[in-house]
PDB file of N, CA and C in Angstrom:
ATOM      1  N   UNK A   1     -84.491  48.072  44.658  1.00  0.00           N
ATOM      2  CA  UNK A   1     -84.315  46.710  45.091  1.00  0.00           C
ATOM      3  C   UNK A   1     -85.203  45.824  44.243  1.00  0.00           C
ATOM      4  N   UNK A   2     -84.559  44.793  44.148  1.00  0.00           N
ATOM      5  CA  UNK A   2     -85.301  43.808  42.552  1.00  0.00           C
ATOM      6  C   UNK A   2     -85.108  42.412  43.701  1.00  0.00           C
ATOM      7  N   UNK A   3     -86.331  41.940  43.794  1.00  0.00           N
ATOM      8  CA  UNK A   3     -86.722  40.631  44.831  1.00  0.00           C
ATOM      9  C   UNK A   3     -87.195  39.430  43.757  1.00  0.00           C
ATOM     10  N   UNK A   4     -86.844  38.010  44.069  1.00  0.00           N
ATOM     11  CA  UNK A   4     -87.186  37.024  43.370  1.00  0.00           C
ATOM     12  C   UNK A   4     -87.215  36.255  43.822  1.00  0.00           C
ATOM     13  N   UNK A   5     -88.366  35.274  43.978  1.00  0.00           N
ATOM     14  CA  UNK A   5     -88.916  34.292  45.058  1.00  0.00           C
ATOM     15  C   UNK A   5     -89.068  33.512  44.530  1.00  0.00           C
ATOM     16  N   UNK A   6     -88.786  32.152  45.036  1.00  0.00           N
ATOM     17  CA  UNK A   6     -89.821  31.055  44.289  1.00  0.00           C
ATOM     18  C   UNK A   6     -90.013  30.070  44.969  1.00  0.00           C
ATOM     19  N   UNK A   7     -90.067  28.797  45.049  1.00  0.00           N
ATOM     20  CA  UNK A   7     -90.350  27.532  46.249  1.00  0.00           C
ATOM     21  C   UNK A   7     -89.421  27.670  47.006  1.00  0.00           C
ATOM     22  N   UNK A   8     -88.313  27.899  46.275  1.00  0.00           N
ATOM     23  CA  UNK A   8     -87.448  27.114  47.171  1.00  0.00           C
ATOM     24  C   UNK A   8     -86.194  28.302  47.834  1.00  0.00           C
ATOM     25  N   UNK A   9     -86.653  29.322  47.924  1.00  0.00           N
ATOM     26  CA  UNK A   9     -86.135  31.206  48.640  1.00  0.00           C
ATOM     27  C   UNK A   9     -86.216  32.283  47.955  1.00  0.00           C
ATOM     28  N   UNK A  10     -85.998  33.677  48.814  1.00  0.00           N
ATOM     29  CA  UNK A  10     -85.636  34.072  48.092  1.00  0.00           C
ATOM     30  C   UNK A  10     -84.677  34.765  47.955  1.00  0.00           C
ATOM     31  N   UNK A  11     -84.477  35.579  46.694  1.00  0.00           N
ATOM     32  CA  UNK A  11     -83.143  36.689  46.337  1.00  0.00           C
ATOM     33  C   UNK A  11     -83.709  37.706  46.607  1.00  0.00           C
ATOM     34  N   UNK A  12     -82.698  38.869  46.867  1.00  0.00           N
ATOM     35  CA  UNK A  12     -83.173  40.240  46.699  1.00  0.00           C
ATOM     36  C   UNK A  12     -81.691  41.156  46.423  1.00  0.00           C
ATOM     37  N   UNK A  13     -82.130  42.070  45.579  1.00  0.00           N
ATOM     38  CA  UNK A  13     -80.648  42.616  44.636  1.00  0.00           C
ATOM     39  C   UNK A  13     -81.162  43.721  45.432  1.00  0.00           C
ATOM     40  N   UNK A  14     -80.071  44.700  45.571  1.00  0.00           N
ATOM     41  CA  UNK A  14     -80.153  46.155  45.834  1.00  0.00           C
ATOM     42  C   UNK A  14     -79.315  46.832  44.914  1.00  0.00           C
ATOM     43  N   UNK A  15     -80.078  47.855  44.247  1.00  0.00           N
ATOM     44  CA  UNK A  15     -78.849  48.724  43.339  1.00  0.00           C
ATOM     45  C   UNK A  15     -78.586  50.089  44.081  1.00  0.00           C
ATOM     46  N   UNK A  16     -77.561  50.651  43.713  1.00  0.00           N
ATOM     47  CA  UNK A  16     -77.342  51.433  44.415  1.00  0.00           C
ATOM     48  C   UNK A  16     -75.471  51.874  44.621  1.00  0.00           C
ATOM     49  N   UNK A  17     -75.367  52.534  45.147  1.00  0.00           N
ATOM     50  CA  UNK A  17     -73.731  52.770  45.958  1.00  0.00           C
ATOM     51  C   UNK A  17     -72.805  51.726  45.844  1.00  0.00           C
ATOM     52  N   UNK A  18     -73.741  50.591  46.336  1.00  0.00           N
ATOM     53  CA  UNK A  18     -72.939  49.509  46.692  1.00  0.00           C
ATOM     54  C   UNK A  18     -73.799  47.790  46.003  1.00  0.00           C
ATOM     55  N   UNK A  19     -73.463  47.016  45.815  1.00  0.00           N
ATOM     56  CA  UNK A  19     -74.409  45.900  45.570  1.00  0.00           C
ATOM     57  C   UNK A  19     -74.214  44.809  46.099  1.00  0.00           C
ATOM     58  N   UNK A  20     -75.835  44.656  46.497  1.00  0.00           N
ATOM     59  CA  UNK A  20     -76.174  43.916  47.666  1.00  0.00           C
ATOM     60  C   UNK A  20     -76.834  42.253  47.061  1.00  0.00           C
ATOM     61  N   UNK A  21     -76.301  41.204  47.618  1.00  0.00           N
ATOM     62  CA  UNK A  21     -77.262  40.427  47.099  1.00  0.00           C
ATOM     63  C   UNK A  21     -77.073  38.901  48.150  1.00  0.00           C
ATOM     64  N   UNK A  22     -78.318  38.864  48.483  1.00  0.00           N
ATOM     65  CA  UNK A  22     -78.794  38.093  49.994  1.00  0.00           C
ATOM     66  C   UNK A  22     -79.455  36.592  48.841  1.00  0.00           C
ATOM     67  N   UNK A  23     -78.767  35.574  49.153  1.00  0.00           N
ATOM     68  CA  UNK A  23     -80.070  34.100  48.897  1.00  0.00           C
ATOM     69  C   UNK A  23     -79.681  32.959  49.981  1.00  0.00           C
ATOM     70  N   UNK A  24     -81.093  32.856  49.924  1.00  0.00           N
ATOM     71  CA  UNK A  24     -81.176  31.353  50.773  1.00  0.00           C
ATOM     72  C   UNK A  24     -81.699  30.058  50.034  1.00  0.00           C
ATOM     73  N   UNK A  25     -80.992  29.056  50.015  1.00  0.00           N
ATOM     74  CA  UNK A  25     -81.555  27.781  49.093  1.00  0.00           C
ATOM     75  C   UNK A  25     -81.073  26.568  49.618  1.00  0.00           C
ATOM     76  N   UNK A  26     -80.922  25.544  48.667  1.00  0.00           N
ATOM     77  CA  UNK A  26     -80.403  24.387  48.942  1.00  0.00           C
ATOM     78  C   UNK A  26     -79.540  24.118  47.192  1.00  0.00           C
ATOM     79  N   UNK A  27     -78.375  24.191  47.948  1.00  0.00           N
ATOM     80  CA  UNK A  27     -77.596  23.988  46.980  1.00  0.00           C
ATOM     81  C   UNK A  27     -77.616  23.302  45.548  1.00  0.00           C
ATOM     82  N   UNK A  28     -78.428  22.485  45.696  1.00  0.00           N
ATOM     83  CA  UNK A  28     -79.159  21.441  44.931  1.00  0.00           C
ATOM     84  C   UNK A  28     -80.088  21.840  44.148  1.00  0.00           C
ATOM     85  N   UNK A  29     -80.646  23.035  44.277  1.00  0.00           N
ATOM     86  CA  UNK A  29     -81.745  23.247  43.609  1.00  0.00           C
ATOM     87  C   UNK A  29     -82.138  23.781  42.186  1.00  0.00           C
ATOM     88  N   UNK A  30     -82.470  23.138  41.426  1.00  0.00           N
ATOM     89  CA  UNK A  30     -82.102  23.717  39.921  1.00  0.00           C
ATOM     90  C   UNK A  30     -83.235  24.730  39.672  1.00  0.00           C
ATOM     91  N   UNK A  31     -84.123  24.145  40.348  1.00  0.00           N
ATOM     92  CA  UNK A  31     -85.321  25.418  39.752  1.00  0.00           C
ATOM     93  C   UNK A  31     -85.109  26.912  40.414  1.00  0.00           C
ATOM     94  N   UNK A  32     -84.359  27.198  41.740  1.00  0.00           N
ATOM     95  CA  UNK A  32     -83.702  28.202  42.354  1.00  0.00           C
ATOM     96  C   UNK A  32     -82.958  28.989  41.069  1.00  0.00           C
ATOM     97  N   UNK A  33     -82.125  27.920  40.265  1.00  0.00           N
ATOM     98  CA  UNK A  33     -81.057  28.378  39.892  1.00  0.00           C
ATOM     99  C   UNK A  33     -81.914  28.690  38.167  1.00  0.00           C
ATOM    100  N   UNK A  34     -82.722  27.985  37.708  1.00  0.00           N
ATOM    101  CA  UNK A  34     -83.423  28.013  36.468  1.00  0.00           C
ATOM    102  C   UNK A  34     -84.256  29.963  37.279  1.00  0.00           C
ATOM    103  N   UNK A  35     -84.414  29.840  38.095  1.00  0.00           N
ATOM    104  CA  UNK A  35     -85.192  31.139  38.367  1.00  0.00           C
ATOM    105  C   UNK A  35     -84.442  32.426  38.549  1.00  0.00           C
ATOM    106  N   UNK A  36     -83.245  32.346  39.053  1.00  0.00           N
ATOM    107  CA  UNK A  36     -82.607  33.404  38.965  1.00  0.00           C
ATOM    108  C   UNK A  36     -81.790  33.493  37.765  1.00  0.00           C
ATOM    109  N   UNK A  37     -80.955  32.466  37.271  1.00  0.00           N
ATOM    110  CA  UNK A  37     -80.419  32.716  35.687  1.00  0.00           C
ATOM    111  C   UNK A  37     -81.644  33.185  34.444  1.00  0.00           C
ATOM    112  N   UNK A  38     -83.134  33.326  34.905  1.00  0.00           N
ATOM    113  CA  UNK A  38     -84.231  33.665  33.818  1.00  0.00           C
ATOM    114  C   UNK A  38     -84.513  35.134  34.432  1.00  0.00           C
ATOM    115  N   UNK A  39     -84.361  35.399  35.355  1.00  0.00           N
ATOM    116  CA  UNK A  39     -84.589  36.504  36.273  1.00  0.00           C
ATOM    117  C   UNK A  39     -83.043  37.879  35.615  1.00  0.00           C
ATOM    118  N   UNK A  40     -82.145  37.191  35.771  1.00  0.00           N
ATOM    119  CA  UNK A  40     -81.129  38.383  35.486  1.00  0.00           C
ATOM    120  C   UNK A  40     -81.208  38.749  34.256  1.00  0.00           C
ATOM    121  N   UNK A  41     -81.315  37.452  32.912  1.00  0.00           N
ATOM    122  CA  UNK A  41     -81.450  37.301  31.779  1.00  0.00           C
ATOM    123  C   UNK A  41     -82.278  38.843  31.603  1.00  0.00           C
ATOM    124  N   UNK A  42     -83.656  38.521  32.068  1.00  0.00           N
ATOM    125  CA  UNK A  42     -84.681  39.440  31.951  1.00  0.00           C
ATOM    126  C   UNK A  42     -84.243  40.677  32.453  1.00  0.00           C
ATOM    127  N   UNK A  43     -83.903  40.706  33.586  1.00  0.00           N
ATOM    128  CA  UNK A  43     -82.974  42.086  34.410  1.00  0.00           C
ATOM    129  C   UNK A  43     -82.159  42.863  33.469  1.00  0.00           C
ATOM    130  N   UNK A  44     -81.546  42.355  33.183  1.00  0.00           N
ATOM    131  CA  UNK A  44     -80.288  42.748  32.249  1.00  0.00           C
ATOM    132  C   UNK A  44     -80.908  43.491  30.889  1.00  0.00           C
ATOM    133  N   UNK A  45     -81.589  42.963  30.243  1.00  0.00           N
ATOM    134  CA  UNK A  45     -81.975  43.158  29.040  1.00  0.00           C
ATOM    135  C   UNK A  45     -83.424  44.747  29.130  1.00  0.00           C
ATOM    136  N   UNK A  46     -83.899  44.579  30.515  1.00  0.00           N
ATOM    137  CA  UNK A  46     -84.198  45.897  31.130  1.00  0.00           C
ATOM    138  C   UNK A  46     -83.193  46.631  31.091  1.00  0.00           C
ATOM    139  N   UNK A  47     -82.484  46.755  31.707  1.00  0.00           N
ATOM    140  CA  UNK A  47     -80.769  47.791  32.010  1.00  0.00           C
ATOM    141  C   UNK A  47     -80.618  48.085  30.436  1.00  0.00           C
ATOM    142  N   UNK A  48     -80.480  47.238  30.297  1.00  0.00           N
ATOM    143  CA  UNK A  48     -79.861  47.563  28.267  1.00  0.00           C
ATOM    144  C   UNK A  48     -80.814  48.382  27.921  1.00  0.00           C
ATOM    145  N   UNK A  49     -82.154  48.021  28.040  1.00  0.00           N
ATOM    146  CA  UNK A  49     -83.255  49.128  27.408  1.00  0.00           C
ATOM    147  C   UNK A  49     -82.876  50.524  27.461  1.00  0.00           C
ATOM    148  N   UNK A  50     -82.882  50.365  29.315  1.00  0.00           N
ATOM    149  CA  UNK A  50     -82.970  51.952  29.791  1.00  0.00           C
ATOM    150  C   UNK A  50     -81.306  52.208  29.185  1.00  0.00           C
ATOM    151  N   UNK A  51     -80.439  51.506  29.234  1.00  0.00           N
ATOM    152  CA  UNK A  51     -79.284  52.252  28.543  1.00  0.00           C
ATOM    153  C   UNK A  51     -79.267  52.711  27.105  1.00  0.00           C
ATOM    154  N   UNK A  52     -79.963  51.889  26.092  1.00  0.00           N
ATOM    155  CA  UNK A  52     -80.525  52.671  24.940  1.00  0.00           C
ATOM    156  C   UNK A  52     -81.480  54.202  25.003  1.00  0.00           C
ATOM    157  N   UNK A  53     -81.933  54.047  26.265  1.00  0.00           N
ATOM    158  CA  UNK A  53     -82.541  55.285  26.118  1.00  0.00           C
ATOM    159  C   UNK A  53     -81.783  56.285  26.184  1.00  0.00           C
ATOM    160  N   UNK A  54     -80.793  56.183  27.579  1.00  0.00           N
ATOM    161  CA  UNK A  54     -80.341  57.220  27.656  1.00  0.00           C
ATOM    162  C   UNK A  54     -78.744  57.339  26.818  1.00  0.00           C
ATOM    163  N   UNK A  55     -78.624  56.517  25.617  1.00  0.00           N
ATOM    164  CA  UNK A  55     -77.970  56.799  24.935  1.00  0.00           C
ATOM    165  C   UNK A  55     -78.435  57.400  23.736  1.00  0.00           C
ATOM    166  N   UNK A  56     -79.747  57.436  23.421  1.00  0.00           N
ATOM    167  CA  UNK A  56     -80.389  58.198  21.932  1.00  0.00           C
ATOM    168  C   UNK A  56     -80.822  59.624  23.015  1.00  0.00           C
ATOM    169  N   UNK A  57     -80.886  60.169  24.442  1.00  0.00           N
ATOM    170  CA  UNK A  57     -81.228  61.295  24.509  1.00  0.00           C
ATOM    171  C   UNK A  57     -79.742  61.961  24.699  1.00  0.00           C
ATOM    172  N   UNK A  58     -78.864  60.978  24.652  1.00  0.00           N
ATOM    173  CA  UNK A  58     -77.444  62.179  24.532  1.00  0.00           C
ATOM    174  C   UNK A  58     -77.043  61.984  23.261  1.00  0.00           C
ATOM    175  N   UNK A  59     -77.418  61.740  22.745  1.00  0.00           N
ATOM    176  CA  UNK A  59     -77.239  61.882  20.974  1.00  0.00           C
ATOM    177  C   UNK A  59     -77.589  62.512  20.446  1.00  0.00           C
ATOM    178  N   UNK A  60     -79.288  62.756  20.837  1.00  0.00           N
ATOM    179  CA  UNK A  60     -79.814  64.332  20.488  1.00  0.00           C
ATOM    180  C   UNK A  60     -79.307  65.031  21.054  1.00  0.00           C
ATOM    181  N   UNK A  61     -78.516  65.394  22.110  1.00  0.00           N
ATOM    182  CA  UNK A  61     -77.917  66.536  23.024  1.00  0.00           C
ATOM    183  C   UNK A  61     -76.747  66.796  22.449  1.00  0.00           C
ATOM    184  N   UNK A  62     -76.145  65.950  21.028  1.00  0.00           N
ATOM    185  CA  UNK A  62     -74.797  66.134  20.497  1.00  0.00           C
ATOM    186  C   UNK A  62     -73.638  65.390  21.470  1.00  0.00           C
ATOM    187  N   UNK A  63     -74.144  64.670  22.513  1.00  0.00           N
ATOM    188  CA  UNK A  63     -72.880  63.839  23.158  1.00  0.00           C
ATOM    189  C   UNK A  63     -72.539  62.325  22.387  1.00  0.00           C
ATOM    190  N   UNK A  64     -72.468  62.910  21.493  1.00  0.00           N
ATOM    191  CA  UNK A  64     -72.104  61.606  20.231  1.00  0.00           C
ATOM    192  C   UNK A  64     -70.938  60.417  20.836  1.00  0.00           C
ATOM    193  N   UNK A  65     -70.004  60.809  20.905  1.00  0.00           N
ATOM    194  CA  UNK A  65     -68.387  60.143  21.796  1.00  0.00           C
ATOM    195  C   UNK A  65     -69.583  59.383  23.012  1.00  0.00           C
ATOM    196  N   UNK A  66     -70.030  60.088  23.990  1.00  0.00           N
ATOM    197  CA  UNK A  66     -70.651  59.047  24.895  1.00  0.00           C
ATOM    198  C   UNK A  66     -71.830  57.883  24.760  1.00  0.00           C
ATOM    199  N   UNK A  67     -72.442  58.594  23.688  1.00  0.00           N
ATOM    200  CA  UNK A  67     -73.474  57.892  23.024  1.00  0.00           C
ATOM    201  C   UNK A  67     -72.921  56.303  22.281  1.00  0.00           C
ATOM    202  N   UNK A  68     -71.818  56.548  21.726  1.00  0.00           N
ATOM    203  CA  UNK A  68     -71.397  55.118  21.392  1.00  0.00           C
ATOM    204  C   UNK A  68     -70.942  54.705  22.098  1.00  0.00           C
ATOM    205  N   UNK A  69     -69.976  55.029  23.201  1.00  0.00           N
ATOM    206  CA  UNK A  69     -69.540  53.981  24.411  1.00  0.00           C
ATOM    207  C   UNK A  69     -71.218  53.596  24.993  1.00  0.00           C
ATOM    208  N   UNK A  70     -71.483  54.076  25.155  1.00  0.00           N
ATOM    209  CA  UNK A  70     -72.857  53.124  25.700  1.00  0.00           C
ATOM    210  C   UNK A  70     -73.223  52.426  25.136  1.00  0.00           C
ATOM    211  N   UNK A  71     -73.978  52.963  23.997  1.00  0.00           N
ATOM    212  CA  UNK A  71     -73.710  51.758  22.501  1.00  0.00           C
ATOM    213  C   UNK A  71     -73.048  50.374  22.992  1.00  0.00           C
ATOM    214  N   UNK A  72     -72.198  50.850  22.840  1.00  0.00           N
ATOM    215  CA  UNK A  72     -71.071  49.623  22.923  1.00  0.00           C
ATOM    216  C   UNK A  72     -70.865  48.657  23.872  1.00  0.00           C
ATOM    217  N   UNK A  73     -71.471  49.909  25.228  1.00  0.00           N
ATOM    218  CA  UNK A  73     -71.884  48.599  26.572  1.00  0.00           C
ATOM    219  C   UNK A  73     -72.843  47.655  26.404  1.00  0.00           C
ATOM    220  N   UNK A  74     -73.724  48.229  25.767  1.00  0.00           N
ATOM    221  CA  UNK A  74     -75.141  47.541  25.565  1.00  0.00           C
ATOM    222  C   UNK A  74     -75.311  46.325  24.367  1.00  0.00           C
ATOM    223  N   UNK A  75     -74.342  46.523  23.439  1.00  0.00           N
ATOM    224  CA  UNK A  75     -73.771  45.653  23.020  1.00  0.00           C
ATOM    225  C   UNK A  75     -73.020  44.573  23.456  1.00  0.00           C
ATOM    226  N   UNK A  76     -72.423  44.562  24.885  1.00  0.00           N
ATOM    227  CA  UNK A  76     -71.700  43.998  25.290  1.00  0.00           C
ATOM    228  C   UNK A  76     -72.803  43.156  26.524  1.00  0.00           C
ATOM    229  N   UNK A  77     -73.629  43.859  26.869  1.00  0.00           N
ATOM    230  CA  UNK A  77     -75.039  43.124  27.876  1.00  0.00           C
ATOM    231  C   UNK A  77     -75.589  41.869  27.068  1.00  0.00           C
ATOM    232  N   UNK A  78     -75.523  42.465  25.937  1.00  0.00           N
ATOM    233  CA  UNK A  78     -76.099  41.741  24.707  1.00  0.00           C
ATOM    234  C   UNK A  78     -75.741  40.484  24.641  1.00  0.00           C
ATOM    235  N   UNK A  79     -74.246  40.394  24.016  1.00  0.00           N
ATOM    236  CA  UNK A  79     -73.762  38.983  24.201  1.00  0.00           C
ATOM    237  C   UNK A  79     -73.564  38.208  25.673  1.00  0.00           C
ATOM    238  N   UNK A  80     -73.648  38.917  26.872  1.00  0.00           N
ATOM    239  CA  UNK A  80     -73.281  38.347  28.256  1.00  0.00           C
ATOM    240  C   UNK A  80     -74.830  37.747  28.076  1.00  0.00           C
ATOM    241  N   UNK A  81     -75.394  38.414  28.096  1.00  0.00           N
ATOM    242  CA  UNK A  81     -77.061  37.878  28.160  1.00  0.00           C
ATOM    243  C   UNK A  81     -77.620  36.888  26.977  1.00  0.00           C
ATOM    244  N   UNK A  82     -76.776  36.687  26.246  1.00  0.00           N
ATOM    245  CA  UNK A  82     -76.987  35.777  25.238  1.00  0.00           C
ATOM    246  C   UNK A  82     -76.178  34.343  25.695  1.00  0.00           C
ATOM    247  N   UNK A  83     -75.037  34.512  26.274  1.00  0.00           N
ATOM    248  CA  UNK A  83     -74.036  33.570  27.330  1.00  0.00           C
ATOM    249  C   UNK A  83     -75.250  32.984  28.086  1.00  0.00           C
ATOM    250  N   UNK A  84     -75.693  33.928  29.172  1.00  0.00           N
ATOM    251  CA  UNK A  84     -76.820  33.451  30.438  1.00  0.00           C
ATOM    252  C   UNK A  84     -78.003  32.489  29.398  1.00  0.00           C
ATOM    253  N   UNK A  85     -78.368  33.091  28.294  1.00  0.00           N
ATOM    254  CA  UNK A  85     -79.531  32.423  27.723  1.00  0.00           C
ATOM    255  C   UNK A  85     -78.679  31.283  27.284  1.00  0.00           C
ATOM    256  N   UNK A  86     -77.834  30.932  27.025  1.00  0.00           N
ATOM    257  CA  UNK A  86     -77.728  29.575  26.332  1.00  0.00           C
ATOM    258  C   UNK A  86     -77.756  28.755  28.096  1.00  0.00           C
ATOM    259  N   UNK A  87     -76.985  29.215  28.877  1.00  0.00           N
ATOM    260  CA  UNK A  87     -76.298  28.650  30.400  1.00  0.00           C
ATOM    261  C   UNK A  87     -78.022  28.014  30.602  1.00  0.00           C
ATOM    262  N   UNK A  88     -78.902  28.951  30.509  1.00  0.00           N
ATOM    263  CA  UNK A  88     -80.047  28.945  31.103  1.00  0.00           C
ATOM    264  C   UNK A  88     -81.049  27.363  29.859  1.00  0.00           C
ATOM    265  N   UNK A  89     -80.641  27.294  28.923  1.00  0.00           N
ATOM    266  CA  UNK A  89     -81.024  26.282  28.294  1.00  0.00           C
ATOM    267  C   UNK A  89     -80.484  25.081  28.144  1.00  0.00           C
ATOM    268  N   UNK A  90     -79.229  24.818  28.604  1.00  0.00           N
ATOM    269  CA  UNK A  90     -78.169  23.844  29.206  1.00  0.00           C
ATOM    270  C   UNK A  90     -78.763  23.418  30.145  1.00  0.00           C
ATOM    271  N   UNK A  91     -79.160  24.343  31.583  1.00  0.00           N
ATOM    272  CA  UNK A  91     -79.749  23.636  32.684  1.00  0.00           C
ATOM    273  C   UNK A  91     -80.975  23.054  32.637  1.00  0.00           C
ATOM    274  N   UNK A  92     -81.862  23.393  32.039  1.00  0.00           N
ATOM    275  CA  UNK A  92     -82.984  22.700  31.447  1.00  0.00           C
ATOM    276  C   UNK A  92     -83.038  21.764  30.954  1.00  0.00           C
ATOM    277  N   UNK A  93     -81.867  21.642  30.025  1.00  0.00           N
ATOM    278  CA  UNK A  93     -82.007  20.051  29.176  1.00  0.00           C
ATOM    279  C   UNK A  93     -81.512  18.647  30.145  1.00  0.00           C
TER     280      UNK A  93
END
């Protein structure tokens, strides 16, 4: 579970089976929204890490074929998270 608070509520993600995700705010609130679009940004680009990892230890294991589809996901986090980073510098300006 990945929690993110700030003035104005908070979030809390659950990973798992199923995905869970609880917020309380005021609709209005940009710094809510500046905090969780900097929050997943960051989230995400964790996930990608650990998916590089465990795509160079099945590469040494010879699972080459799975090793690039992951590759390829993580490539694909890449540009979504490059989307969120611009979204996230739009709301700022």
């Amino acid at each position: 579970m990945h929690i993110v608070s700030d003035e104005n509520g908070t979030h809390t993600h659950v990973h798992g089976g199923e995905y869970h995700h609880d917020h309380s705010h005021d609709h209005g609130a940009h710094a809510e929204t500046d905090a969780l679009i900097g929050y997943m940004v960051s989230h995400n680009a964790h996930h990608a890490q650990e998916l590089k990892e465990i795509a160079h230890t099945l590469r040494h294991e010879g699972r080459r074929e799975i090793a690039d589809r992951i590759e390829s996901a993580v490539e694909d986090f890449a540009r979504g998270n490059g989307k969120l980073s611009e979204a996230l510098a739009m709301i700022k300006e």
